[in-house]
C-alpha atoms as a PDB file:
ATOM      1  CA  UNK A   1     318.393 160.737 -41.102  1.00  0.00           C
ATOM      2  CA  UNK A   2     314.702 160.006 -40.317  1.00  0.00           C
ATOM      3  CA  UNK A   3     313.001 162.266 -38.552  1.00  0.00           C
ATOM      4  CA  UNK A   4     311.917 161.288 -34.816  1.00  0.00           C
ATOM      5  CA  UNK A   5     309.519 162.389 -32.208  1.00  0.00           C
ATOM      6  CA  UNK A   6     312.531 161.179 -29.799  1.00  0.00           C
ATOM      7  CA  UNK A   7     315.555 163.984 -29.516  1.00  0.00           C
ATOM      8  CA  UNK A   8     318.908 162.537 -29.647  1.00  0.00           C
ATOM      9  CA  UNK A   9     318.888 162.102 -25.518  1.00  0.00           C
ATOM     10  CA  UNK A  10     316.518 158.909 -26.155  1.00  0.00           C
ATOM     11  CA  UNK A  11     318.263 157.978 -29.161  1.00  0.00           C
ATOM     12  CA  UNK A  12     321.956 158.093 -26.993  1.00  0.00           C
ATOM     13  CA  UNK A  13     319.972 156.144 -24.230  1.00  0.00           C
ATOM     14  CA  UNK A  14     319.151 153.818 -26.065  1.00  0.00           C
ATOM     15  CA  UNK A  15     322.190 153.092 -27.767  1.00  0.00           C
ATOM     16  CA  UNK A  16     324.081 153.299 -24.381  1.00  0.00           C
ATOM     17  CA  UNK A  17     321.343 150.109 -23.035  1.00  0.00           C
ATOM     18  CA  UNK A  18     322.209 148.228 -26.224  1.00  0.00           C
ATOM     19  CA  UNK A  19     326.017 149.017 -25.768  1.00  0.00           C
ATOM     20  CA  UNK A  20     325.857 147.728 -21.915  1.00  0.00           C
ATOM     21  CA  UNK A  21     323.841 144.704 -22.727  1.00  0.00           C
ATOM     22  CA  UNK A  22     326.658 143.803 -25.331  1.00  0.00           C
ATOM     23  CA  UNK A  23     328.888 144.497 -22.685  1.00  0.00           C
ATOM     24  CA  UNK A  24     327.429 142.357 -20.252  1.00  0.00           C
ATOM     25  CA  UNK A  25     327.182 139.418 -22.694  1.00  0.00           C
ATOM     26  CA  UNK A  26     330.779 139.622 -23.158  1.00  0.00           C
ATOM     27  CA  UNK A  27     331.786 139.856 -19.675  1.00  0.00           C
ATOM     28  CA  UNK A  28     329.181 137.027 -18.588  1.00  0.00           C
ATOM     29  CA  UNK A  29     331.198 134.724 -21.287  1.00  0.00           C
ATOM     30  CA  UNK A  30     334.120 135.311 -19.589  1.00  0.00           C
ATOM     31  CA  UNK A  31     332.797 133.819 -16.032  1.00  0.00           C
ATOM     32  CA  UNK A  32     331.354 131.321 -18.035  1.00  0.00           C
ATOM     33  CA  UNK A  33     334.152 130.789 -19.431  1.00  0.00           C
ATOM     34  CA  UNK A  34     336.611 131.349 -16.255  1.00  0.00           C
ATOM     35  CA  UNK A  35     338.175 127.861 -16.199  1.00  0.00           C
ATOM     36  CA  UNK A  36     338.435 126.966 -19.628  1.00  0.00           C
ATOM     37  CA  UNK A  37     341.972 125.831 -20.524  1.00  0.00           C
ATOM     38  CA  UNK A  38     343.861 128.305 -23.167  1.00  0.00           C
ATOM     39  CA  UNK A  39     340.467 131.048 -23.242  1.00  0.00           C
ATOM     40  CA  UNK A  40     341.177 134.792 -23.249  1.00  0.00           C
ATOM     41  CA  UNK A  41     339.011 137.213 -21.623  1.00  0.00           C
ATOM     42  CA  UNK A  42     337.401 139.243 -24.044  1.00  0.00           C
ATOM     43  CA  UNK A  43     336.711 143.411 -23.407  1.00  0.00           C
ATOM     44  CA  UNK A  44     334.426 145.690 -25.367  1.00  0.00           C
ATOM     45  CA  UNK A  45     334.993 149.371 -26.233  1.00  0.00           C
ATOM     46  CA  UNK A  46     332.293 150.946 -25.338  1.00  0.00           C
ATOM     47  CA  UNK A  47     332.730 154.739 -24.911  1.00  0.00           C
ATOM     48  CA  UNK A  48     334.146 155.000 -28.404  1.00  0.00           C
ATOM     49  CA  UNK A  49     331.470 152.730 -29.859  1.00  0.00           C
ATOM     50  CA  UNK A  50     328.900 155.336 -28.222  1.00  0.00           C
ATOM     51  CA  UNK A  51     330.525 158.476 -29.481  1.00  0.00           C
ATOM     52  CA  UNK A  52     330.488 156.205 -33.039  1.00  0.00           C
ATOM     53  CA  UNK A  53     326.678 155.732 -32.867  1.00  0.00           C
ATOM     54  CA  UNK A  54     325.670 159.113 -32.022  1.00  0.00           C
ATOM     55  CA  UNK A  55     328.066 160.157 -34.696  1.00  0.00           C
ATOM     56  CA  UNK A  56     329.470 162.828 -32.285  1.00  0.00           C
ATOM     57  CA  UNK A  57     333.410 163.860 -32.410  1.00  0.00           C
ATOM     58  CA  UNK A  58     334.534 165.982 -29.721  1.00  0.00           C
ATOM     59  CA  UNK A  59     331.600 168.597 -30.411  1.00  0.00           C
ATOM     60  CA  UNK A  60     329.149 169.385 -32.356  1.00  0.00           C
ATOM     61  CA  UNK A  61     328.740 171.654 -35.726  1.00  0.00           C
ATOM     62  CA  UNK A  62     327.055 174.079 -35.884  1.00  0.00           C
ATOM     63  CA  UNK A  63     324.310 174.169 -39.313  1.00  0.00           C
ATOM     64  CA  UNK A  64     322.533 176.718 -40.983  1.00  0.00           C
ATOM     65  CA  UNK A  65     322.914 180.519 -40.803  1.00  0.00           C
ATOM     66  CA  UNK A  66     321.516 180.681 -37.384  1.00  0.00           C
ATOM     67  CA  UNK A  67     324.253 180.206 -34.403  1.00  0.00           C
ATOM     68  CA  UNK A  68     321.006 178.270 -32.410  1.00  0.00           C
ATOM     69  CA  UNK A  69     320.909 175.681 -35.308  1.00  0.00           C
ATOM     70  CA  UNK A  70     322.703 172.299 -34.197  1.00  0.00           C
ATOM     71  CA  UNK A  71     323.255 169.133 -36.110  1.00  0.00           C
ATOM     72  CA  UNK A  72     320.835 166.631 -34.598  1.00  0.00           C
ATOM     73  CA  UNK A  73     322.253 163.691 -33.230  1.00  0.00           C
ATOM     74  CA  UNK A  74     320.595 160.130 -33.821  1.00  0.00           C
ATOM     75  CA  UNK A  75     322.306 157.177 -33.147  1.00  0.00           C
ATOM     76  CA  UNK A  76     323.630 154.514 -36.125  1.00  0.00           C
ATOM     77  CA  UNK A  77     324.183 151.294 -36.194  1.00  0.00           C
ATOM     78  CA  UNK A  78     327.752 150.598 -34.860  1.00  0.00           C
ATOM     79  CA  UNK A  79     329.382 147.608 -33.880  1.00  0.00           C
ATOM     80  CA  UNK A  80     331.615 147.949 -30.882  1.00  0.00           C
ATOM     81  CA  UNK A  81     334.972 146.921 -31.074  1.00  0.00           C
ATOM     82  CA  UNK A  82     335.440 143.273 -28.667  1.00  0.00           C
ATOM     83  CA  UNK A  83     339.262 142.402 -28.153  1.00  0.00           C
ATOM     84  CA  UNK A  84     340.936 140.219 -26.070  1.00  0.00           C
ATOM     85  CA  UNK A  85     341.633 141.748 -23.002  1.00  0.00           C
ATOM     86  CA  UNK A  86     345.398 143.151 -23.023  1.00  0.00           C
ATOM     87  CA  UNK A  87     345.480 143.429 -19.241  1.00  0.00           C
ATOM     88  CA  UNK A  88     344.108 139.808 -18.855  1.00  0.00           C
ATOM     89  CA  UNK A  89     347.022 137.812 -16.003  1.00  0.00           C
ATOM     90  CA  UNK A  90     347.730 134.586 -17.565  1.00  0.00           C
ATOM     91  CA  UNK A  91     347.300 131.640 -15.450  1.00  0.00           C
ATOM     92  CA  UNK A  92     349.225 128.239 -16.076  1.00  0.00           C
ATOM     93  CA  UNK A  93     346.402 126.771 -18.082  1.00  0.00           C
ATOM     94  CA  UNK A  94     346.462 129.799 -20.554  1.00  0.00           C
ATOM     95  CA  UNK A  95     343.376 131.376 -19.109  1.00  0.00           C
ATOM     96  CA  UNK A  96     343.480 134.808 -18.872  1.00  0.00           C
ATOM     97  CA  UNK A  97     340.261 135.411 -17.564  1.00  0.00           C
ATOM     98  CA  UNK A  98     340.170 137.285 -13.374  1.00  0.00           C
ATOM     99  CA  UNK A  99     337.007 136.147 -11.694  1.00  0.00           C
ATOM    100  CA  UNK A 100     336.878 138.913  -9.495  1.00  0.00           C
ATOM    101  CA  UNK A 101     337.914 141.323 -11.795  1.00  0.00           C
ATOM    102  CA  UNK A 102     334.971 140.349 -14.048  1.00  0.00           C
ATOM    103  CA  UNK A 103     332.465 139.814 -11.398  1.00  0.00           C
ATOM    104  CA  UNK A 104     333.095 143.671 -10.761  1.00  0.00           C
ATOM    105  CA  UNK A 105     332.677 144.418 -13.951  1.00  0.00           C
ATOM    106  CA  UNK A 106     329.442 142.975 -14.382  1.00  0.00           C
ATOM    107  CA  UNK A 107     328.359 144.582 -11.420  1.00  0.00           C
ATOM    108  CA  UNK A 108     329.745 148.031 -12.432  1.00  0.00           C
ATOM    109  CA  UNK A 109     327.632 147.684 -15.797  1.00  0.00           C
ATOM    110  CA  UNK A 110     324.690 146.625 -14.542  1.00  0.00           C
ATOM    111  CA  UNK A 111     324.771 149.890 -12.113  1.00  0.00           C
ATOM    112  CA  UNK A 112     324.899 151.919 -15.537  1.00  0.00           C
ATOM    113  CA  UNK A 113     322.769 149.618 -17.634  1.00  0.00           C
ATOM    114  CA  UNK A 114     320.172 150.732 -14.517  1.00  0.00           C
ATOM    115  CA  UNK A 115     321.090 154.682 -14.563  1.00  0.00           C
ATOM    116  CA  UNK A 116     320.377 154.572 -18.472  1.00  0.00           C
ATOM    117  CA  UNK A 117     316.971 152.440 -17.646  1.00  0.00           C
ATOM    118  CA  UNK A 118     316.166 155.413 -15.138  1.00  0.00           C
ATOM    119  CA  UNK A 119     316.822 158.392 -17.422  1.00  0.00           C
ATOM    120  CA  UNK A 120     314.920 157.087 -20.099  1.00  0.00           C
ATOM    121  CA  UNK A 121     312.188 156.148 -17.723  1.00  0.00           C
ATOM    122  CA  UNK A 122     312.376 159.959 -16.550  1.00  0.00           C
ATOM    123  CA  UNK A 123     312.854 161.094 -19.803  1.00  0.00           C
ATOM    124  CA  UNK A 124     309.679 159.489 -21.341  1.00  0.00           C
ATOM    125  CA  UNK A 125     307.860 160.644 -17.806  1.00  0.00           C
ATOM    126  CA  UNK A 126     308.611 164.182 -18.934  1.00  0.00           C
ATOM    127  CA  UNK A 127     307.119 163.767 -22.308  1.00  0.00           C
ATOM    128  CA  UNK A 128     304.231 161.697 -20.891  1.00  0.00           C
ATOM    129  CA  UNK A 129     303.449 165.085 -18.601  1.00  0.00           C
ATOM    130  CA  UNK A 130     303.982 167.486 -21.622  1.00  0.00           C
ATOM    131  CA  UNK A 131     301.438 165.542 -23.631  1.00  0.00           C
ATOM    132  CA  UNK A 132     298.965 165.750 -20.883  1.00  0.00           C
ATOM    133  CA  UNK A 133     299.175 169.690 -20.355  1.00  0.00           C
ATOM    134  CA  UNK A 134     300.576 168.654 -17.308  1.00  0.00           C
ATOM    135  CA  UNK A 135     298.756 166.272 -16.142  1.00  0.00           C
ATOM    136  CA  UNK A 136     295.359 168.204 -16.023  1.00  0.00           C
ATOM    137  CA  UNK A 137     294.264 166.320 -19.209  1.00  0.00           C
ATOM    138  CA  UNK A 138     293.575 163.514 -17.347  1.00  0.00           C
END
């Protein structure tokens, strides 16, 4: 594990940006993709790809002989898991894809592509403030 002047809450934001643009790749080929004879909609796991990535199952262990020492998270390389969608209404063409359905899911992911964007933005903000002996350094 390479050492980082990040903490794992920069590493899981970042992983959670890559994760959503992944996500919105595959939703944005289904639209695309919307009135193509015999195409399935595709779906990405994404929550269990994150846990995956920032190697983090149900809670973490504790390490060392102090009960203040915690494992420290970074996020790995992990591919997420893209399936065709199970819950995908097929039409008479064998298209399973739900405009509307998928049009809300884009939107939905953008929304949380955006909150991840923000806390990262914040998150960097604090450190930007700590470096500067907040902000009388200036």
């Amino acid at each position: 594990m390479a050492d980082s002047i990040f903490d794992s809450t920069v590493g899981g934001l970042q992983a959670a940006m890559n994760f959503r643009l992944m996500n919105q790749n595959v939703i944005a080929s289904n639209i695309a993709n919307a009135d193509t004879p015999g195409y399935k909609a595709q779906k990405m796991e994404f929550e269990d790809a994150l846990r995956d990535a920032m190697q983090i199952s149900g809670r973490l262990q504790m390490e060392g002989s102090d009960p203040e020492h915690y494992i420290k998270a970074e996020p790995g390389h992990i591919d997420p898991e893209i399936y065709d969608n199970p819950n995908g209404q097929v039409h008479l063409d064998g298209n399973t894809v739900d405009r509307n359905v998928e049009q809300v899911d884009l939107a939905a992911n953008q929304m949380q592509y955006d909150s991840a964007a923000e806390m990262l933005r914040r998150k960097l903000a604090l450190m930007r403030y700590a470096i500067t002996e907040g902000g009388g350094g200036r």
